[in-house]
Protein backbone atom coordinates (compact mmCIF):
# COMPACT_ATOMS: atom_id res chain seq x y z
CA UNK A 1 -14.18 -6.58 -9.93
CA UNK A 2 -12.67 -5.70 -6.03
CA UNK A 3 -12.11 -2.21 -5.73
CA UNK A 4 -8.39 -0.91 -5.69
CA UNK A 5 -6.42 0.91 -3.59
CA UNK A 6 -7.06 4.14 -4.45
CA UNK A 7 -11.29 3.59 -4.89
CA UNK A 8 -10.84 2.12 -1.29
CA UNK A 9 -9.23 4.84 -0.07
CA UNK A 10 -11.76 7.08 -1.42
CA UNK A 11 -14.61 5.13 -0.60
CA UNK A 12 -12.92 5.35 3.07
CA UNK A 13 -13.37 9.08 2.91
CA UNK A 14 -16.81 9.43 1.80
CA UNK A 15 -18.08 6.62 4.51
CA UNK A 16 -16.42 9.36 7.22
CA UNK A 17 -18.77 12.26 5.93
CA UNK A 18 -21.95 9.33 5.79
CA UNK A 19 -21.61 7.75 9.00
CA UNK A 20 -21.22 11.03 11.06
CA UNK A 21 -24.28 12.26 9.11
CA UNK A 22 -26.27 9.38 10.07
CA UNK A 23 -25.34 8.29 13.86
CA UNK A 24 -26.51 4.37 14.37
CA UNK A 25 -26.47 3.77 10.66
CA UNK A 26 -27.58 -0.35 10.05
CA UNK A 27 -24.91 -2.14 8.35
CA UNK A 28 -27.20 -3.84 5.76
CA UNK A 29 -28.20 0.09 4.63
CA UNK A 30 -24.45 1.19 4.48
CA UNK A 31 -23.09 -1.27 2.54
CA UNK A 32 -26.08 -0.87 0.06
CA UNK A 33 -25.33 2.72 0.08
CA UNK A 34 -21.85 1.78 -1.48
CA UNK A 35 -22.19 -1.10 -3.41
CA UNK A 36 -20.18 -3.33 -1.55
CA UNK A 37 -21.36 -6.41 0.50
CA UNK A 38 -21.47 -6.20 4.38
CA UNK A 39 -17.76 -8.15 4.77
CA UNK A 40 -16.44 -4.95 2.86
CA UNK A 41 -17.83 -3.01 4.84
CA UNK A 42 -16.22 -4.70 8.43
CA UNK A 43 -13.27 -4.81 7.15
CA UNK A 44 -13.56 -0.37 6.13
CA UNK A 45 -15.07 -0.77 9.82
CA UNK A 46 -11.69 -2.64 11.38
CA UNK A 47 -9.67 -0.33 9.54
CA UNK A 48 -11.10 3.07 10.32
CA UNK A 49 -10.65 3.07 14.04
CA UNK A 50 -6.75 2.95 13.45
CA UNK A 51 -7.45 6.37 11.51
CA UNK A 52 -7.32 10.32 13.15
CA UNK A 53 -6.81 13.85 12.90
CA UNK A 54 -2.46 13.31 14.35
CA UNK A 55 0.52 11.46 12.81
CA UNK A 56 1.33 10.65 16.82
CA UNK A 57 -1.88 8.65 17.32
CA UNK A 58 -4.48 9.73 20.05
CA UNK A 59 -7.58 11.64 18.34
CA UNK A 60 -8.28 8.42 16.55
CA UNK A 61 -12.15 7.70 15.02
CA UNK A 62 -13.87 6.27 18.32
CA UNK A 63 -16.23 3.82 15.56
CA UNK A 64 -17.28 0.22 16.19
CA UNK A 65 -20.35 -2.18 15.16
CA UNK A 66 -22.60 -4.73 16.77
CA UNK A 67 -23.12 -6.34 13.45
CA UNK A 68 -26.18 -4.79 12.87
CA UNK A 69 -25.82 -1.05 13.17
CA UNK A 70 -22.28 1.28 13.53
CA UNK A 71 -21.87 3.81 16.19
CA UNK A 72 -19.45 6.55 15.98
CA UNK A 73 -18.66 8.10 19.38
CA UNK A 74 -16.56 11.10 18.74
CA UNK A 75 -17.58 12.43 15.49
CA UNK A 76 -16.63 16.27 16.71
CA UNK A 77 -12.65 15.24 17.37
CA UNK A 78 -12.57 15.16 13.74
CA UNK A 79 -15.17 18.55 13.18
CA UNK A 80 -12.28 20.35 14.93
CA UNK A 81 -9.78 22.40 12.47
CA UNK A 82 -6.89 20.25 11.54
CA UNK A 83 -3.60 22.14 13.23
CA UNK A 84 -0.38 19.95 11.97
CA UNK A 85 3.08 20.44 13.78
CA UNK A 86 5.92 21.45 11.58
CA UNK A 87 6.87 18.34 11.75
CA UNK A 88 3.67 16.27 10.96
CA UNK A 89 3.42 18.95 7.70
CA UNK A 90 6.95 18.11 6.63
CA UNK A 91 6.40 14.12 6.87
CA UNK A 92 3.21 14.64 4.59
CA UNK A 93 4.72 16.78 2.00
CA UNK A 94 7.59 14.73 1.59
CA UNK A 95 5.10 11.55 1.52
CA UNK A 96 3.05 13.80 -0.84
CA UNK A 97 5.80 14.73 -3.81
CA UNK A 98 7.38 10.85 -3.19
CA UNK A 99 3.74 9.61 -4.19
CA UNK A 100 3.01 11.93 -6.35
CA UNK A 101 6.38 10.22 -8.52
CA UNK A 102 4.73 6.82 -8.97
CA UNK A 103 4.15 5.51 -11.84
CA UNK A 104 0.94 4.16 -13.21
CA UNK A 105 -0.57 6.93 -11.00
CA UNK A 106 -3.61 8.36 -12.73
CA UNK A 107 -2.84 11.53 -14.53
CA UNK A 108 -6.12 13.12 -12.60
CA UNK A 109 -5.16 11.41 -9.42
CA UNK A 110 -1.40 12.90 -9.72
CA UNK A 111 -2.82 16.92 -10.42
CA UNK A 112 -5.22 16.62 -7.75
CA UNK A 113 -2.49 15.52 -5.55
CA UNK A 114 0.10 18.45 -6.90
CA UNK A 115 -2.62 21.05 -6.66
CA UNK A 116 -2.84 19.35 -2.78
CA UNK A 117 0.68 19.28 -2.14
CA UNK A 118 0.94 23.33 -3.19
CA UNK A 119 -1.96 24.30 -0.93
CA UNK A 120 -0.15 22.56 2.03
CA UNK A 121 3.18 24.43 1.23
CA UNK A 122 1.47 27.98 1.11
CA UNK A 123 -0.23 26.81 4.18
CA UNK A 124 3.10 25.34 5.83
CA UNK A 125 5.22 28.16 5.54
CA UNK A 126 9.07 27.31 7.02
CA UNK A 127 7.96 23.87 7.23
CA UNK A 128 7.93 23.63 3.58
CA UNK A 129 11.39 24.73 3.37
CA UNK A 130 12.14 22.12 5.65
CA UNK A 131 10.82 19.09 3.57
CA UNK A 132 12.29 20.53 0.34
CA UNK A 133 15.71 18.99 1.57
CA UNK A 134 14.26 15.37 1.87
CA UNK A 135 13.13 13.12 -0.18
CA UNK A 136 11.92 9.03 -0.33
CA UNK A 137 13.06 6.72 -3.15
CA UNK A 138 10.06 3.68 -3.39
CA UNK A 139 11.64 0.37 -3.69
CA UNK A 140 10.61 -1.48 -7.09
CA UNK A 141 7.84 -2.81 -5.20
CA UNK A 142 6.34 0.44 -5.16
CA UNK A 143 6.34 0.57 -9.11
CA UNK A 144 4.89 -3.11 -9.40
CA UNK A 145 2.00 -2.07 -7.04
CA UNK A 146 1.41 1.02 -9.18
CA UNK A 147 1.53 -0.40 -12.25
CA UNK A 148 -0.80 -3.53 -10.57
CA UNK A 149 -3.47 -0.76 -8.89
CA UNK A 150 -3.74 1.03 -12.53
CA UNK A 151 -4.40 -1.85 -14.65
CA UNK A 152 -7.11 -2.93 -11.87
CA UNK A 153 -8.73 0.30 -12.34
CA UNK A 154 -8.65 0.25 -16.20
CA UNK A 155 -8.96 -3.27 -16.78
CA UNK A 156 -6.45 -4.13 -18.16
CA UNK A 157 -4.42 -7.36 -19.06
CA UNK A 158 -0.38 -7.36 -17.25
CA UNK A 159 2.39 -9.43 -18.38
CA UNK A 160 4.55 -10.49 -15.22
CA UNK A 161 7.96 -12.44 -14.92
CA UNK A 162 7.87 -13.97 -11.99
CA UNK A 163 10.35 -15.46 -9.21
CA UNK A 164 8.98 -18.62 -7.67
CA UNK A 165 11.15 -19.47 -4.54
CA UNK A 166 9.53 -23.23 -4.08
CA UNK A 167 11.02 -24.37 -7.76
CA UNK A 168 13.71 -21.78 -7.86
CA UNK A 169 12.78 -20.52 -11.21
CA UNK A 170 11.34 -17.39 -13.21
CA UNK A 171 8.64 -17.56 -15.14
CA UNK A 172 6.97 -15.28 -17.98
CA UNK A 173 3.36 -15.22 -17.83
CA UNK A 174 -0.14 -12.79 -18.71
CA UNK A 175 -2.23 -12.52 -15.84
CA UNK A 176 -5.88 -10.43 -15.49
CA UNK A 177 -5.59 -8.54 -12.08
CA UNK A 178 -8.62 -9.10 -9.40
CA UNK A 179 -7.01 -7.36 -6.51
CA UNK A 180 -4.41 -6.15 -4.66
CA UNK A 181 -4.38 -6.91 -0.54
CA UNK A 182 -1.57 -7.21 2.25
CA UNK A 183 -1.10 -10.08 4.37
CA UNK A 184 2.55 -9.46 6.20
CA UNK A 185 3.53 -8.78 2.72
CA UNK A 186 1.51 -6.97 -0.24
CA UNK A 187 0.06 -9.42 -3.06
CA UNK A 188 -1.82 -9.41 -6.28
CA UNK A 189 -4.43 -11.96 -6.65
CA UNK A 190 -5.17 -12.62 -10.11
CA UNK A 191 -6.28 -15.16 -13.25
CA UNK A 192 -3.02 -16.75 -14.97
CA UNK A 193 -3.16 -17.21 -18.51
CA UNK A 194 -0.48 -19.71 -17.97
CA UNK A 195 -2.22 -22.05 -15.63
CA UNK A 196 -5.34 -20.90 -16.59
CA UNK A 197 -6.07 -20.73 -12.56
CA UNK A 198 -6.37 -18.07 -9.87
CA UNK A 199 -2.96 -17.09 -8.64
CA UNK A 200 -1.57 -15.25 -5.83
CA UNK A 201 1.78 -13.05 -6.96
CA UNK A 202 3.60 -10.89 -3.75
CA UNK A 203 4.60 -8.12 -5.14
CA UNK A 204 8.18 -8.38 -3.66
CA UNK A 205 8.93 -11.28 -6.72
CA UNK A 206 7.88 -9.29 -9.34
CA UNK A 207 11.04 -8.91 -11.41
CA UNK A 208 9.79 -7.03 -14.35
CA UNK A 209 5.94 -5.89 -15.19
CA UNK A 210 4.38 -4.78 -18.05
CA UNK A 211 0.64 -2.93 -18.76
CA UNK A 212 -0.55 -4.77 -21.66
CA UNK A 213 -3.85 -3.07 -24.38
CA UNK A 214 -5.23 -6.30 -24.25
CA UNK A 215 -8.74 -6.05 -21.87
CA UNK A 216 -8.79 -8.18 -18.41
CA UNK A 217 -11.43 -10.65 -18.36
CA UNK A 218 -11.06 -12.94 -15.14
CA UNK A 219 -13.41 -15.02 -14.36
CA UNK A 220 -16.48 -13.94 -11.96
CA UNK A 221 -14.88 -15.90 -8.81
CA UNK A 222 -15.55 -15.73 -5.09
CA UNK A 223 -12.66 -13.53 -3.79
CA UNK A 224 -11.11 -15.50 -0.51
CA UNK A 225 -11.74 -14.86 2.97
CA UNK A 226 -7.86 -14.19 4.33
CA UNK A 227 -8.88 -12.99 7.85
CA UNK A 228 -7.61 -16.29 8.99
CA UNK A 229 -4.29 -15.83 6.79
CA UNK A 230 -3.07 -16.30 3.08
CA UNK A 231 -2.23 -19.57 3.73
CA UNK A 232 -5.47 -22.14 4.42
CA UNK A 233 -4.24 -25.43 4.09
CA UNK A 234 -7.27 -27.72 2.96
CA UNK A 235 -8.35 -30.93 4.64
CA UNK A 236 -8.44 -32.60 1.26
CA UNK A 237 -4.34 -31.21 1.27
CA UNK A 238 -1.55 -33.98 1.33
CA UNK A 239 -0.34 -33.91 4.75
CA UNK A 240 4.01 -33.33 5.04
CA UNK A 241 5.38 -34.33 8.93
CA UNK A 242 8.54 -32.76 9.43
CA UNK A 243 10.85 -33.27 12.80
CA UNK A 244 12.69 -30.29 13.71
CA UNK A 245 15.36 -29.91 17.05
CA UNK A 246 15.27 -26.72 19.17
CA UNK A 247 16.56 -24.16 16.99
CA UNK A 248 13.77 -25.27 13.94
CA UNK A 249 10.61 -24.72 16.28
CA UNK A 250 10.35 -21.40 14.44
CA UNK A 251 8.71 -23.62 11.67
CA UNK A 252 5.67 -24.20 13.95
CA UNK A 253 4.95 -20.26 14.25
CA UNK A 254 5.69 -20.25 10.57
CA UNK A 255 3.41 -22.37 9.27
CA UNK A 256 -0.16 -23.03 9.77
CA UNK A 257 0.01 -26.81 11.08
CA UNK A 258 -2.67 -29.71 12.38
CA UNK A 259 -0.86 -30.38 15.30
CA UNK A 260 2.84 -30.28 16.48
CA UNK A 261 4.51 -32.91 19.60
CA UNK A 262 7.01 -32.31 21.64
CA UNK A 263 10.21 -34.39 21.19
CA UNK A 264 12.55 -35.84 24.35
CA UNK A 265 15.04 -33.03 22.80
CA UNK A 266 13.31 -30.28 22.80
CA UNK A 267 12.16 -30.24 19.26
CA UNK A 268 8.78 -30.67 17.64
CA UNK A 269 7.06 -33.08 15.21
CA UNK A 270 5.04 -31.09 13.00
CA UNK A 271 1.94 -32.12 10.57
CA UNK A 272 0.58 -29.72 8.04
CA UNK A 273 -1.06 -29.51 4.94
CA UNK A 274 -0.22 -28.16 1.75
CA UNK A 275 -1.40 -28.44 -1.85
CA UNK A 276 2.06 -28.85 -3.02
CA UNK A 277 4.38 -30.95 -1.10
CA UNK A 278 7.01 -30.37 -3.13
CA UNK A 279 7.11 -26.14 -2.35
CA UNK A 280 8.69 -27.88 1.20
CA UNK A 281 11.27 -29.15 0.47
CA UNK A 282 13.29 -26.10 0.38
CA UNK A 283 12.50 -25.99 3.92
CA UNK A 284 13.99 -29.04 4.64
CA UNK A 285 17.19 -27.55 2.99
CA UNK A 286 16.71 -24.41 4.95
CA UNK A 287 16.14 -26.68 8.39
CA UNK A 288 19.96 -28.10 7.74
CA UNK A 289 20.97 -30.10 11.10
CA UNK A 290 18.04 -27.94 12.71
CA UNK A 291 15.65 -30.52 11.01
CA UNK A 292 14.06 -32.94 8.39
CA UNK A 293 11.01 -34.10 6.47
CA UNK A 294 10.06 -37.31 7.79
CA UNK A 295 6.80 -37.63 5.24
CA UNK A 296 6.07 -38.14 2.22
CA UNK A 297 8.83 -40.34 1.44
CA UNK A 298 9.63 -39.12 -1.76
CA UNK A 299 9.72 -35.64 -0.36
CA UNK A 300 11.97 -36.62 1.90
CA UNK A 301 14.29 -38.45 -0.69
CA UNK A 302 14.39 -35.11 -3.01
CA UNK A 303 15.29 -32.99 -0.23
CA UNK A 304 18.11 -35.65 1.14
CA UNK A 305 19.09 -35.60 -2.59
CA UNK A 306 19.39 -32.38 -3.20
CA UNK A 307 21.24 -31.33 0.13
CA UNK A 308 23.90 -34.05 -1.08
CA UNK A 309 23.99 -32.28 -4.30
CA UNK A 310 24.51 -29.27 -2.85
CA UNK A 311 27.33 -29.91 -0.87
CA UNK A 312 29.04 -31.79 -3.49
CA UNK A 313 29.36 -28.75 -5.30
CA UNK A 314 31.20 -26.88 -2.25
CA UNK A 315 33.59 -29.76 -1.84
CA UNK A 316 34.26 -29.02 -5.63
CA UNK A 317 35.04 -25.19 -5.47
């Protein structure tokens, strides 16, 4: 089962203390160290260096690997006592009691972070005054991703209704969560007891969620590689050609395409791949006079079909 957020985030911490402990560390030794295989272990890796001791950048961890061993080049930056600004303490108090409000947050994870959150006030002293007056709301997403990151960590079935923007539709289903990751936008990956397949939910089209008793039991299965992107069109994938005029070449740095020609006007013809054909063709709605789906036929018939449709029902109103 892929670690959550939170056991990520701690795991994050503890690999700080290690590595400065143990300067030239081999990957193959670290990763053993924490159960996780070496591609865990890059990824911590890429992630780390974008971490410090200031909100305002600068002082950030100096770490990077060869592949084969991980050097850390400025482990006593972060030895140095932590000194925040009054602003830098206000930001993280207010981020503090906003998280700190989730729910699904562990009820040891949510003291820890109150006993925290008092230590920095005492410590803050007019600062904490300051960030009394403010405070975040989280979107809903924030409550889906909660809800998602505690039944990971207790194993635990969800039941989901869904928006699904290709067929326009909602959708009830039970899924078993695998794990939570962020590609542009944050998603759940998980086994669907509908389609009794591995689907991907973004969180953002979650319309209602609920943390079922029943125990999550996905299938041992090879989580994905998505350095190269959540979307991986297969060569085995029917192939869509869409034409597009000047202001539709967006769709080229939109989607992940075999090749795209220039067109006397300006425009592109595009060819991709996608397991679905049909999740297009509200592009081709989208395109307007901008554009159209040249292949698959059919394809192109639906969308042609259902643009008519559509502005049928204007002329009515």
């Amino acid at each position: 089962m892929a670690a959550n957020a939170i056991d990520q985030t701690r795991r994050m911490l503890s690999l700080v203390t290690y590595l400065r402990e143990r300067p030239g560390a081999h990957v193959a030794d670290v990763a053993r160290a924490f159960g996780i295989t070496e591609d865990e272990l890059i990824s911590d890796l890429d992630v780390l260096p974008m971490c410090g001791t200031s909100f305002r950048g600068g002082d950030l961890l100096d770490i990077d690997t060869d592949g084969d061993r991980i050097w850390w080049h400025n482990p006593d930056d972060v030895a140095e006592p932590l000194r925040l600004a009054a602003d830098e303490a206000t930001a993280l108090l207010v981020a503090a009691r906003a998280v700190a409000t989730l729910p699904g947050l562990r009820e040891s994870d949510r003291d820890a972070l109150v006993r925290a959150t008092a230590k920095l006030e005492a410590a803050a002293g007019e600062a904490a005054g300051a960030s009394s007056r403010l405070s975040v709301t989280f979107e809903s997403e924030g409550g889906v991703f909660a809800e998602v990151d505690r039944a990971i960590s207790e194993r635990r079935r969800l039941w989901v209704r869904y928006y699904s923007p290709a067929r326009d539709e909602l959708t009830e289903r039970e899924v078993d969560p695998i794990r939570l990751f962020a590609v542009g936008h944050t998603y759940m990956e998980a086994w669907c007891r509908l389609s009794e397949a591995r689907r991907t939910f973004r969180l953002d089209r979650v319309v209602e969620i609920r943390l079922l008793d029943e125990h999550a039991a996905p299938p041992e299965l090879e989580l994905r590689d998505l350095s190269e992107g959540l979307v991986q069109p297969s060569a085995d994938d029917p192939e869509v050609v869409v034409e597009v005029g000047p202001g539709g070449r967006w769709v080229a740095e939109y989607y992940p395409h075999d090749r795209a020609e220039e067109l006397p006007d300006g425009g592109l013809r595009i060819t991709l791949r996608t397991p679905d054909p049909a999740s297009l063709r509200r592009l081709g709605l989208r395109l307007g006079s901008d554009g159209r789906i040249v292949e698959p036929r059919d394809l192109a018939d639906s969308a042609r079909e259902a643009a008519t449709a559509a502005l049928a029902a204007y002329e009515g109103v």
